[in-house]
PDB file of N, CA and C in Angstrom:
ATOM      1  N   UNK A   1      -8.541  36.208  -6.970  1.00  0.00           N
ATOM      2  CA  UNK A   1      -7.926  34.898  -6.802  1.00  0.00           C
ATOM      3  C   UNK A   1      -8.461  33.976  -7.895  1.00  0.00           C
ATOM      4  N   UNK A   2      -7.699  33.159  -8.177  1.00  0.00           N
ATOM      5  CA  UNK A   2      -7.647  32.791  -9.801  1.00  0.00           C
ATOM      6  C   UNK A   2      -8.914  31.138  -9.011  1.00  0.00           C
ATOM      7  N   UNK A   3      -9.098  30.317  -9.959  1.00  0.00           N
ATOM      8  CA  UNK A   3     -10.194  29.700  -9.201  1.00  0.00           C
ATOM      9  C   UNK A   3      -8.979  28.524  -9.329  1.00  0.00           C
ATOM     10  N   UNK A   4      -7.844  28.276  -9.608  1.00  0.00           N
ATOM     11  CA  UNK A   4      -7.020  27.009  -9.797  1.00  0.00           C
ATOM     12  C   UNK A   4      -6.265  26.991  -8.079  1.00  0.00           C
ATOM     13  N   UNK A   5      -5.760  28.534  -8.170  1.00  0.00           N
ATOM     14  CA  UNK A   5      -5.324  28.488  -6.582  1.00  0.00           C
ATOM     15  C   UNK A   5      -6.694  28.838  -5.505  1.00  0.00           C
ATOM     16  N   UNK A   6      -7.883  29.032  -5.352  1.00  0.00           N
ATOM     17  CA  UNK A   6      -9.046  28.260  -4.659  1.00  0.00           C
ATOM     18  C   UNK A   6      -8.955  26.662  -4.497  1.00  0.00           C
ATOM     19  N   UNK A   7      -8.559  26.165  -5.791  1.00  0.00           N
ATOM     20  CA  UNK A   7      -9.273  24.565  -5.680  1.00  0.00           C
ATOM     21  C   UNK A   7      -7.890  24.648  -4.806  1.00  0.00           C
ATOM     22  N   UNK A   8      -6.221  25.022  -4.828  1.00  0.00           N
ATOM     23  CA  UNK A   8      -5.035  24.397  -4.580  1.00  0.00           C
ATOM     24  C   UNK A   8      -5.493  24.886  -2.731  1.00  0.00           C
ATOM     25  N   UNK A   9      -6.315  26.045  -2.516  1.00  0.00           N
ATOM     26  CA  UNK A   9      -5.925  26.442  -1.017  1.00  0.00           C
ATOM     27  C   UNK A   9      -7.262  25.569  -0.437  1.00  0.00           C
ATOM     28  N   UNK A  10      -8.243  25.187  -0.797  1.00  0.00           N
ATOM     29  CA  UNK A  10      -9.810  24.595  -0.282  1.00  0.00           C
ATOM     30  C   UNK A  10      -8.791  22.721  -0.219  1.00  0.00           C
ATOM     31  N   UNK A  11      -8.188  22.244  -1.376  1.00  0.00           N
ATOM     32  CA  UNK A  11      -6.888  20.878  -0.940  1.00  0.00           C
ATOM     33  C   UNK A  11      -6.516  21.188   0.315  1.00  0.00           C
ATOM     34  N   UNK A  12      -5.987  21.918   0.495  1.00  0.00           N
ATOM     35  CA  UNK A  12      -4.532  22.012   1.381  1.00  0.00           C
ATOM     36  C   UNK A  12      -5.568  22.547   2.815  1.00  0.00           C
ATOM     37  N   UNK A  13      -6.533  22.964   3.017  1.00  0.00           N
ATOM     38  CA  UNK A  13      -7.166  22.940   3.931  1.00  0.00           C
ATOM     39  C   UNK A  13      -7.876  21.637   4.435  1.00  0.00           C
ATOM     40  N   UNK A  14      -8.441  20.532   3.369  1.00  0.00           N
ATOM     41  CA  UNK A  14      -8.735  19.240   3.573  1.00  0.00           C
ATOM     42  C   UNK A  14      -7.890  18.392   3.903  1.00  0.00           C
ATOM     43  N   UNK A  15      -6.992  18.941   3.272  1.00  0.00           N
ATOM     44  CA  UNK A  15      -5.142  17.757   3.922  1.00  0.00           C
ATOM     45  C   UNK A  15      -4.899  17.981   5.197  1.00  0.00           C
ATOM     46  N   UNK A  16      -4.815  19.181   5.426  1.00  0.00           N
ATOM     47  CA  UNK A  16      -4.450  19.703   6.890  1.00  0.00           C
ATOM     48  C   UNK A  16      -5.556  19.145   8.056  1.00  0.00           C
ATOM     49  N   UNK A  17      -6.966  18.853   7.593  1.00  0.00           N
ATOM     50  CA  UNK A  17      -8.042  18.460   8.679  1.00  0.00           C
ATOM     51  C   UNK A  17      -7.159  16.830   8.480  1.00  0.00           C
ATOM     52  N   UNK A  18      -6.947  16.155   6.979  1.00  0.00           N
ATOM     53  CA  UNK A  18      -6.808  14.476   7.162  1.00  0.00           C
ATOM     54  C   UNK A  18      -5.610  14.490   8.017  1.00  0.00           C
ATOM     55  N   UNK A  19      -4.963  15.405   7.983  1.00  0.00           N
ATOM     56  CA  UNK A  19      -3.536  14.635   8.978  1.00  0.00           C
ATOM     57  C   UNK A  19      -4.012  15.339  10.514  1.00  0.00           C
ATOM     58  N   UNK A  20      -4.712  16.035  11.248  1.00  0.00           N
ATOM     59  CA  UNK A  20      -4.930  16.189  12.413  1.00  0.00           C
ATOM     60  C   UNK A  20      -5.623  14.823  12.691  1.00  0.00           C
ATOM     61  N   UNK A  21      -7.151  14.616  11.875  1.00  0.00           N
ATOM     62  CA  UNK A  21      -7.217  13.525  11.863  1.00  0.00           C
ATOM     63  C   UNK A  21      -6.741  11.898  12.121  1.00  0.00           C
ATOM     64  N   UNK A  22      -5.530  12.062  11.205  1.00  0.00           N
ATOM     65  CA  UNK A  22      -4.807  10.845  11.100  1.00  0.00           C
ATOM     66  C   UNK A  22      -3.910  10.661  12.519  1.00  0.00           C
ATOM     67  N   UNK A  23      -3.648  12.004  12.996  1.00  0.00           N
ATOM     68  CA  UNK A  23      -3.023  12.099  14.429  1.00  0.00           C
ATOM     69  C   UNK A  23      -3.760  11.911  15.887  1.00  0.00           C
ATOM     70  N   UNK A  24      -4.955  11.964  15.384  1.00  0.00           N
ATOM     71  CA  UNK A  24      -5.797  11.515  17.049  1.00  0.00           C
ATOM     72  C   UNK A  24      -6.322   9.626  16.580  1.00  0.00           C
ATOM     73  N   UNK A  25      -5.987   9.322  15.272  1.00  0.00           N
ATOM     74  CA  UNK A  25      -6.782   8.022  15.389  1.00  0.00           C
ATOM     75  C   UNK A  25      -5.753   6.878  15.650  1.00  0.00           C
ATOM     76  N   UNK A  26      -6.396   6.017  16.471  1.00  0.00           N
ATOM     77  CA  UNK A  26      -5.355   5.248  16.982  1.00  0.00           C
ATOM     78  C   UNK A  26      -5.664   3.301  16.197  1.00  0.00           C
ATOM     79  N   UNK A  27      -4.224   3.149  15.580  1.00  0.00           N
ATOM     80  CA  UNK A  27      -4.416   2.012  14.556  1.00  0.00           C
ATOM     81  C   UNK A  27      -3.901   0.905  15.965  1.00  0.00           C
ATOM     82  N   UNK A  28      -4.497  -0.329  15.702  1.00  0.00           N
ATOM     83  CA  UNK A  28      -3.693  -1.041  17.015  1.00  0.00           C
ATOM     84  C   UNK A  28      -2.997  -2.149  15.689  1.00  0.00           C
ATOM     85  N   UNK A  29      -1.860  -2.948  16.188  1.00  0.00           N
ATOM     86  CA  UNK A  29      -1.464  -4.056  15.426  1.00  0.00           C
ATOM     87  C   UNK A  29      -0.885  -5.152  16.169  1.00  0.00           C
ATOM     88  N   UNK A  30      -1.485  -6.659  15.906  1.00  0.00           N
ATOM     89  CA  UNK A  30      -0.929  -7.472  16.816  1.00  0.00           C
ATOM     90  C   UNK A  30      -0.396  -8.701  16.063  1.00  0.00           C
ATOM     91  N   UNK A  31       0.254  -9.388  17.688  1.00  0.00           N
ATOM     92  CA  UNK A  31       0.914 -10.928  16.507  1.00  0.00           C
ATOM     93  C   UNK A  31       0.356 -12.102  17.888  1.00  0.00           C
ATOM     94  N   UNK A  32       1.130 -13.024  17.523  1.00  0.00           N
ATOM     95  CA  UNK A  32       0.610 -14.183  18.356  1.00  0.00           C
ATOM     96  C   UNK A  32      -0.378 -14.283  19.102  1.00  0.00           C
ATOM     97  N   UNK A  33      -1.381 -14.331  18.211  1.00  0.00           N
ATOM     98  CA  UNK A  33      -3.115 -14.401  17.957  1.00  0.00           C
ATOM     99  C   UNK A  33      -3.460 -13.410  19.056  1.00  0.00           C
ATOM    100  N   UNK A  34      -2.981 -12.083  19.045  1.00  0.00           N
ATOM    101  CA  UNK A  34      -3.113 -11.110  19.867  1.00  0.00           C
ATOM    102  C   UNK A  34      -2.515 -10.738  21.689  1.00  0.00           C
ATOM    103  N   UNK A  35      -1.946 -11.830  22.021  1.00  0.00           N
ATOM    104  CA  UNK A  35      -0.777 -11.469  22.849  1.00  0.00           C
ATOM    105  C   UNK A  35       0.238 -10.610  23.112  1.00  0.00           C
ATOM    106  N   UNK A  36       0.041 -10.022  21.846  1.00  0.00           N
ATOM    107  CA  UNK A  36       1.222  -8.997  22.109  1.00  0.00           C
ATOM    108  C   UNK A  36       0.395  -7.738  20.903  1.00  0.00           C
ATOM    109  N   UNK A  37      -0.016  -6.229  21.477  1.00  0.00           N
ATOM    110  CA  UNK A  37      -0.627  -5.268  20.607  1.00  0.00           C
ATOM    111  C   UNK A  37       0.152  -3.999  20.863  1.00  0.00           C
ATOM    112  N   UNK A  38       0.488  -3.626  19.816  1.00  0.00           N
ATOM    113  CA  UNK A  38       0.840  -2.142  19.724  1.00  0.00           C
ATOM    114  C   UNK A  38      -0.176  -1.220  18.831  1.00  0.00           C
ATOM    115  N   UNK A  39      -0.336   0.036  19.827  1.00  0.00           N
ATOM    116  CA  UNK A  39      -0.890   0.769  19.131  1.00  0.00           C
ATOM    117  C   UNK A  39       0.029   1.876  18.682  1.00  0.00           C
ATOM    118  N   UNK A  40      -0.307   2.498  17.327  1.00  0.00           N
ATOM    119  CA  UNK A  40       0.081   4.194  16.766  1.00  0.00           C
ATOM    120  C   UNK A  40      -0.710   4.538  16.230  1.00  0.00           C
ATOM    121  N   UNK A  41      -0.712   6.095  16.150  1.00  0.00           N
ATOM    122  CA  UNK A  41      -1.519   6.808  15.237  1.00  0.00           C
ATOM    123  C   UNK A  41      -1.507   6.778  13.891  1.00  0.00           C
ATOM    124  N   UNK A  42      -2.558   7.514  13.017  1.00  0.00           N
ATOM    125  CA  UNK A  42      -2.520   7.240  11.607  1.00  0.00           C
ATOM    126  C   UNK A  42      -1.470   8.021  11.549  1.00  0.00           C
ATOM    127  N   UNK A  43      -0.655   8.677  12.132  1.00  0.00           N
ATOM    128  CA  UNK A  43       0.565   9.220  11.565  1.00  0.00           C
ATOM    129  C   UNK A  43       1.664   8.806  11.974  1.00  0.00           C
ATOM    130  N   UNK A  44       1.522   7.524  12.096  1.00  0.00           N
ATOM    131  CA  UNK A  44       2.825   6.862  12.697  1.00  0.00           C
ATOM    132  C   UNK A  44       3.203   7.027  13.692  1.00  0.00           C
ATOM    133  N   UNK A  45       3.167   7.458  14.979  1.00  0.00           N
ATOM    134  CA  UNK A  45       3.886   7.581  15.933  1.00  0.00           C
ATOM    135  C   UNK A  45       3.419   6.605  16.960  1.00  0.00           C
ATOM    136  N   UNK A  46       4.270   6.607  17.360  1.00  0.00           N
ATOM    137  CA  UNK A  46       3.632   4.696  18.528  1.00  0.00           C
ATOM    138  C   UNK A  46       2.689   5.615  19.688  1.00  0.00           C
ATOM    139  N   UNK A  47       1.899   4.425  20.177  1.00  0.00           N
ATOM    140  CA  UNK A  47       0.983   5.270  21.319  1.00  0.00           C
ATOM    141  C   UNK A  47       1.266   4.049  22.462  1.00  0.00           C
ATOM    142  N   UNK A  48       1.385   2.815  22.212  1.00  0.00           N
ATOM    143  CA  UNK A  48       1.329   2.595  23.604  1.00  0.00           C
ATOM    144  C   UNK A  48       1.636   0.960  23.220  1.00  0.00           C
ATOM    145  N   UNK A  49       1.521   0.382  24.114  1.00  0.00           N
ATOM    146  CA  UNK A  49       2.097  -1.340  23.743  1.00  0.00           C
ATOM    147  C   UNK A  49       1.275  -2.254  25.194  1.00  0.00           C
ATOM    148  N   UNK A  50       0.773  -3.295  24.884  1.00  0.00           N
ATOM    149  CA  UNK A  50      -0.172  -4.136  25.811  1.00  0.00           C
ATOM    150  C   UNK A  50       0.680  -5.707  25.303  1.00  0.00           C
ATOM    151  N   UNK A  51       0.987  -6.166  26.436  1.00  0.00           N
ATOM    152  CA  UNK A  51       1.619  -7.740  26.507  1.00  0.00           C
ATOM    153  C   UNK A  51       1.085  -8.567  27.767  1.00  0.00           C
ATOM    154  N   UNK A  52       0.347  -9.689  26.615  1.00  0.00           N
ATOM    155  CA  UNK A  52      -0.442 -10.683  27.784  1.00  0.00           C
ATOM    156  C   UNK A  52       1.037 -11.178  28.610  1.00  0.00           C
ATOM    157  N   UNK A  53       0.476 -11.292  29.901  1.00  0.00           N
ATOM    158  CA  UNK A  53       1.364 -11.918  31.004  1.00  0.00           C
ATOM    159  C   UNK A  53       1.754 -13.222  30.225  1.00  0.00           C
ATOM    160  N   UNK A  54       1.092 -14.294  29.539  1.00  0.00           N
ATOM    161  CA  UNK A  54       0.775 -15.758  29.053  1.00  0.00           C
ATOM    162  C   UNK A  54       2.373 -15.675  27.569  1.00  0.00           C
ATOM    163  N   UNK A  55       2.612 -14.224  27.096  1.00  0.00           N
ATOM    164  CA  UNK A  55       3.603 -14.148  26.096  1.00  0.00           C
ATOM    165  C   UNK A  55       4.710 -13.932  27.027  1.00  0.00           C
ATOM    166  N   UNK A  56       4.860 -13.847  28.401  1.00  0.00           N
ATOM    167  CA  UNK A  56       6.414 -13.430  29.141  1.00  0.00           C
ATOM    168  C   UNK A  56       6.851 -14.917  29.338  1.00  0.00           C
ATOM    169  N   UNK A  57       7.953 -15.320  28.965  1.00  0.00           N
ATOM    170  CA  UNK A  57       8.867 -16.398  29.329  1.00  0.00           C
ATOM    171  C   UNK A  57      10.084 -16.401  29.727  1.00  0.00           C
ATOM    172  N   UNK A  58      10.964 -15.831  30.712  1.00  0.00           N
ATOM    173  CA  UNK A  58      11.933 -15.333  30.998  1.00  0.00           C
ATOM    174  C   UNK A  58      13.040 -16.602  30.183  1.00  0.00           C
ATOM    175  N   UNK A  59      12.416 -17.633  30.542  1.00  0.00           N
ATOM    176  CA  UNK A  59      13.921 -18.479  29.515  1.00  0.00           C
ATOM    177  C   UNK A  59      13.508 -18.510  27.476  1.00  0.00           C
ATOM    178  N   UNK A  60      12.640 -17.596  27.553  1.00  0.00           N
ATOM    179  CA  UNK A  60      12.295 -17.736  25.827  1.00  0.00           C
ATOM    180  C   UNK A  60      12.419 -15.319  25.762  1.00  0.00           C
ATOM    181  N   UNK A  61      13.192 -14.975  25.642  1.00  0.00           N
ATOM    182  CA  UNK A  61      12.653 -13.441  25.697  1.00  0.00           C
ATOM    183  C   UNK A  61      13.021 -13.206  24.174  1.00  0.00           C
ATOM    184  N   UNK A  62      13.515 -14.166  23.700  1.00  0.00           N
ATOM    185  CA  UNK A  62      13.679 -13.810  21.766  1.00  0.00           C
ATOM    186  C   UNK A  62      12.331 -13.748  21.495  1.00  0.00           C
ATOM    187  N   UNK A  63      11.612 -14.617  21.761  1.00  0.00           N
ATOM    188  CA  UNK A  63      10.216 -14.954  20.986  1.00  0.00           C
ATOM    189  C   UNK A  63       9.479 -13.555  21.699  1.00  0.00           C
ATOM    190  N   UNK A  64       9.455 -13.304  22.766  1.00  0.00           N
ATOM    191  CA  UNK A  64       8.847 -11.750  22.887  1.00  0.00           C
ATOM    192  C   UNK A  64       9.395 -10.860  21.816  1.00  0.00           C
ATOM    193  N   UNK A  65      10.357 -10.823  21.952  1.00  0.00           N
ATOM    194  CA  UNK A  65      10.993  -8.916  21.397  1.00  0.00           C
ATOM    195  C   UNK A  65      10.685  -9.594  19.960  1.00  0.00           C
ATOM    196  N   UNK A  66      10.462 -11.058  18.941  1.00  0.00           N
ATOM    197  CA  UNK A  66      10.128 -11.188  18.023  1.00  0.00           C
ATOM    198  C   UNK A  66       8.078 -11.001  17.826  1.00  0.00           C
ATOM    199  N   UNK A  67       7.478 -11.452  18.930  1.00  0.00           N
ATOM    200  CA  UNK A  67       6.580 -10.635  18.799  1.00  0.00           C
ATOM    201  C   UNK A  67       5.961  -9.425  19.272  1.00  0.00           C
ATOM    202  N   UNK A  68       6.851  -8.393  19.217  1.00  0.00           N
ATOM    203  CA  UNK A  68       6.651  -7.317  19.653  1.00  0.00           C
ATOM    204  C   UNK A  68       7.103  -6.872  18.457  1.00  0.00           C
ATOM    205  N   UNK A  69       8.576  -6.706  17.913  1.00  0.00           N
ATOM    206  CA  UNK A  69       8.457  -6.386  16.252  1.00  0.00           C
ATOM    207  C   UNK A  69       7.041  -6.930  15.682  1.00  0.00           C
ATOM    208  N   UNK A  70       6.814  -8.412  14.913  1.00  0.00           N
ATOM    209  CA  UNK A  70       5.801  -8.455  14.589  1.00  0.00           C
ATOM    210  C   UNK A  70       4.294  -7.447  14.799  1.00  0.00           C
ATOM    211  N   UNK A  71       3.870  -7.064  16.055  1.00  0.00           N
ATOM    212  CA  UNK A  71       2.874  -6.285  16.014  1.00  0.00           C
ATOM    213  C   UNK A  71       3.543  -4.832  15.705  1.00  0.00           C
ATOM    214  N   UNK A  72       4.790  -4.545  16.088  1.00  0.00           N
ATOM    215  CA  UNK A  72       4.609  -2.892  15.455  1.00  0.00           C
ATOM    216  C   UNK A  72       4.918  -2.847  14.376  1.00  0.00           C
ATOM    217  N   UNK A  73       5.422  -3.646  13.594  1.00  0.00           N
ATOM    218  CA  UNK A  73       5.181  -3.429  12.135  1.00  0.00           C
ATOM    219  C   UNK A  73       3.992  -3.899  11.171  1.00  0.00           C
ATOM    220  N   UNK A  74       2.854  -4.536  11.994  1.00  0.00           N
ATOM    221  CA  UNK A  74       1.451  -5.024  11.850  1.00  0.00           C
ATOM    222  C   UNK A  74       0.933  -3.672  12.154  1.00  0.00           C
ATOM    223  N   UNK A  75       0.793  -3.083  13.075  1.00  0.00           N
ATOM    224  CA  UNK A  75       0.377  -1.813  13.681  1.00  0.00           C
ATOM    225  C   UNK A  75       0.610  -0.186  12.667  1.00  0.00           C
ATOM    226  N   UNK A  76       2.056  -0.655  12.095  1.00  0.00           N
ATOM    227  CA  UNK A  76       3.020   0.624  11.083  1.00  0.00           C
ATOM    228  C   UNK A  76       2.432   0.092  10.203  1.00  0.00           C
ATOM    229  N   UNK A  77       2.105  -1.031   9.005  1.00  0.00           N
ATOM    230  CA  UNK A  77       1.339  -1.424   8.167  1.00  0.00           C
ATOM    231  C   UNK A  77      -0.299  -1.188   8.089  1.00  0.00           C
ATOM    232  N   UNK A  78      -0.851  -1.444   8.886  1.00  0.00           N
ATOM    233  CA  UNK A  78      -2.162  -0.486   9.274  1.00  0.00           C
ATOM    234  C   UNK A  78      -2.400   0.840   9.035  1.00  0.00           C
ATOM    235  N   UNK A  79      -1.242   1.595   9.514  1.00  0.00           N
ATOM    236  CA  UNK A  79      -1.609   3.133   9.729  1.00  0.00           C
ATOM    237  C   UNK A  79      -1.345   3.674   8.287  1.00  0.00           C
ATOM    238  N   UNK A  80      -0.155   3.041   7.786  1.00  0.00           N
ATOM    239  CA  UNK A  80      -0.169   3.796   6.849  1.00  0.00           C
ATOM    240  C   UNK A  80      -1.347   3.318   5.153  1.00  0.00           C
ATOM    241  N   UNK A  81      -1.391   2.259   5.519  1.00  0.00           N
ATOM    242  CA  UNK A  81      -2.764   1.880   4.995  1.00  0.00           C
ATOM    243  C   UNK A  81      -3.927   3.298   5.383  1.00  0.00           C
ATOM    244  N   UNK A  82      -4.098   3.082   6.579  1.00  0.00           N
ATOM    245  CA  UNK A  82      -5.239   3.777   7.214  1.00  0.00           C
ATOM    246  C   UNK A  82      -4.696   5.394   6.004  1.00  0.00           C
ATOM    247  N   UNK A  83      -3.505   5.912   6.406  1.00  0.00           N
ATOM    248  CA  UNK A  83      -3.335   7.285   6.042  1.00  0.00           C
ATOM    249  C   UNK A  83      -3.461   7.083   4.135  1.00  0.00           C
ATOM    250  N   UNK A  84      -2.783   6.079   3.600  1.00  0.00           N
ATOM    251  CA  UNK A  84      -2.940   6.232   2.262  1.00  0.00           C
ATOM    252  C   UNK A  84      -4.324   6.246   1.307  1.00  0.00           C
ATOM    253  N   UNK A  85      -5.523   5.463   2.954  1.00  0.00           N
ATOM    254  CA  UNK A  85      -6.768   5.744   1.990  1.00  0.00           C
ATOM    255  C   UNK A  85      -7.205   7.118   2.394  1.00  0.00           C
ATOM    256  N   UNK A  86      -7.301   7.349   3.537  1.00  0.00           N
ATOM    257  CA  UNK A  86      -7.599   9.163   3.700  1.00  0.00           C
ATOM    258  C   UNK A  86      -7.278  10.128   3.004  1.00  0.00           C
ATOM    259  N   UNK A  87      -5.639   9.659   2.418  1.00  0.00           N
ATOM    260  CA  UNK A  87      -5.129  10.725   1.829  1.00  0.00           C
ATOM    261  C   UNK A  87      -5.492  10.580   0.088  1.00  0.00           C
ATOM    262  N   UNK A  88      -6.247   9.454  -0.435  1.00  0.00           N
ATOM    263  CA  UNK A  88      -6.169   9.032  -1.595  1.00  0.00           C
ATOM    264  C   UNK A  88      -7.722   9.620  -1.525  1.00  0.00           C
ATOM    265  N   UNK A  89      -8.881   9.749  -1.177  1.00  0.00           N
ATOM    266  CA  UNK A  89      -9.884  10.077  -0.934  1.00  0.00           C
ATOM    267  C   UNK A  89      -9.474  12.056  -1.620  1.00  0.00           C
ATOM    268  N   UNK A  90      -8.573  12.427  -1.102  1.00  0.00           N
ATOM    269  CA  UNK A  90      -8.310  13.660  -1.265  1.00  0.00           C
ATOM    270  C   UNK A  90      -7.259  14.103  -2.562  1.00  0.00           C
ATOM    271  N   UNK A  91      -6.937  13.053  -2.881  1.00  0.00           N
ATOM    272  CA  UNK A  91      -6.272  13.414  -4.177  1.00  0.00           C
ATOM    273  C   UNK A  91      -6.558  12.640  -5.524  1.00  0.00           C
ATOM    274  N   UNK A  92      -7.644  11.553  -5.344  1.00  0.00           N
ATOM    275  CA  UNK A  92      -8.434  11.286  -6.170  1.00  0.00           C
ATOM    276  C   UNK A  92      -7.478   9.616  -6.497  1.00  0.00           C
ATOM    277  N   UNK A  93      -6.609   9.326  -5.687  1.00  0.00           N
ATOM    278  CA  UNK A  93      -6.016   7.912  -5.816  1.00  0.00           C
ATOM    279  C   UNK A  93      -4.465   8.524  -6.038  1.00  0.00           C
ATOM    280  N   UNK A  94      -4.407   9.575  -6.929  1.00  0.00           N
ATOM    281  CA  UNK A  94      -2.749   9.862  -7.320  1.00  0.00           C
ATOM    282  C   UNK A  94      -1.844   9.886  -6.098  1.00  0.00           C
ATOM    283  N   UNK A  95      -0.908   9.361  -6.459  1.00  0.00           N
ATOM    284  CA  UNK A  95       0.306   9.092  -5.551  1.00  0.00           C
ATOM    285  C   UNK A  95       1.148  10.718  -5.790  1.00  0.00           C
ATOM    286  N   UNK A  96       0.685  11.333  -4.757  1.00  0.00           N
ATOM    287  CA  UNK A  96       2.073  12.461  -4.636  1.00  0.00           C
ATOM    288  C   UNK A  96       2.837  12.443  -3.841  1.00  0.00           C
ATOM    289  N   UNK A  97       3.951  12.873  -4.528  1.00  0.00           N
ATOM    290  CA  UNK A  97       5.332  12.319  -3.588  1.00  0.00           C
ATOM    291  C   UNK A  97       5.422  13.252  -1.837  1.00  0.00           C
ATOM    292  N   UNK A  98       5.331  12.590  -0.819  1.00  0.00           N
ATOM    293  CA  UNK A  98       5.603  13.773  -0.225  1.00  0.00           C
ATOM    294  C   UNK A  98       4.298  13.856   0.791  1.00  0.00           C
ATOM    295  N   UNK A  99       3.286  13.424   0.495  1.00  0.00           N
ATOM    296  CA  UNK A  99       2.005  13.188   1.121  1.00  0.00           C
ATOM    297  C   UNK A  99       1.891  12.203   2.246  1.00  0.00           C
ATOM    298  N   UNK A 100       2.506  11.071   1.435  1.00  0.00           N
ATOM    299  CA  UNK A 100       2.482   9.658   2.609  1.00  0.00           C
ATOM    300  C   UNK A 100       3.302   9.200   2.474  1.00  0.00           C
TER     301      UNK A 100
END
């Protein structure tokens, strides 16, 4: 085995630990000074959602479902933060297409 495909299979074994990784860690993201939090994993997938009683207004429910976007895309901005430094750690900063 040539030592170029070592370094390519010893990568691809470190990638494979960062994204199990990135799949048990949980990013939270919130909005209206934390009233409203969503969590997902570093691999994007939503895990769960927490809303203070104090954000429910039955005659205001725009301003909820507007901060509820706000935190999951606070939350999706996080993770993939979170995943682009894990994964940049492992490829030395280069952007490969296909990674994140």
């Amino acid at each position: 085995m040539s030592v170029n495909m070592k370094m390519i299979q010893q990568m691809q074994t470190r990638m494979e630990k960062i994204q199990r990784e990135l799949a048990e860690t949980i990013v939270e993201g919130t909005s209206g000074g934390g009233v409203v939090r969503v969590q997902v994993t570093g691999a994007r997938e939503f895990h769960g959602i927490k809303i203070d009683p104090s954000a429910v207004d039955p005659d205001d429910v725009e301003m909820l479902e507007d901060l509820i976007t706000a935190a999951a895309q606070d939350a999706m901005t996080r993770a993939a933060a979170t995943a682009e430094d894990k994964m940049g750690a492992l490829t030395g900063g280069m952007k490969i297409p296909g990674l994140m």
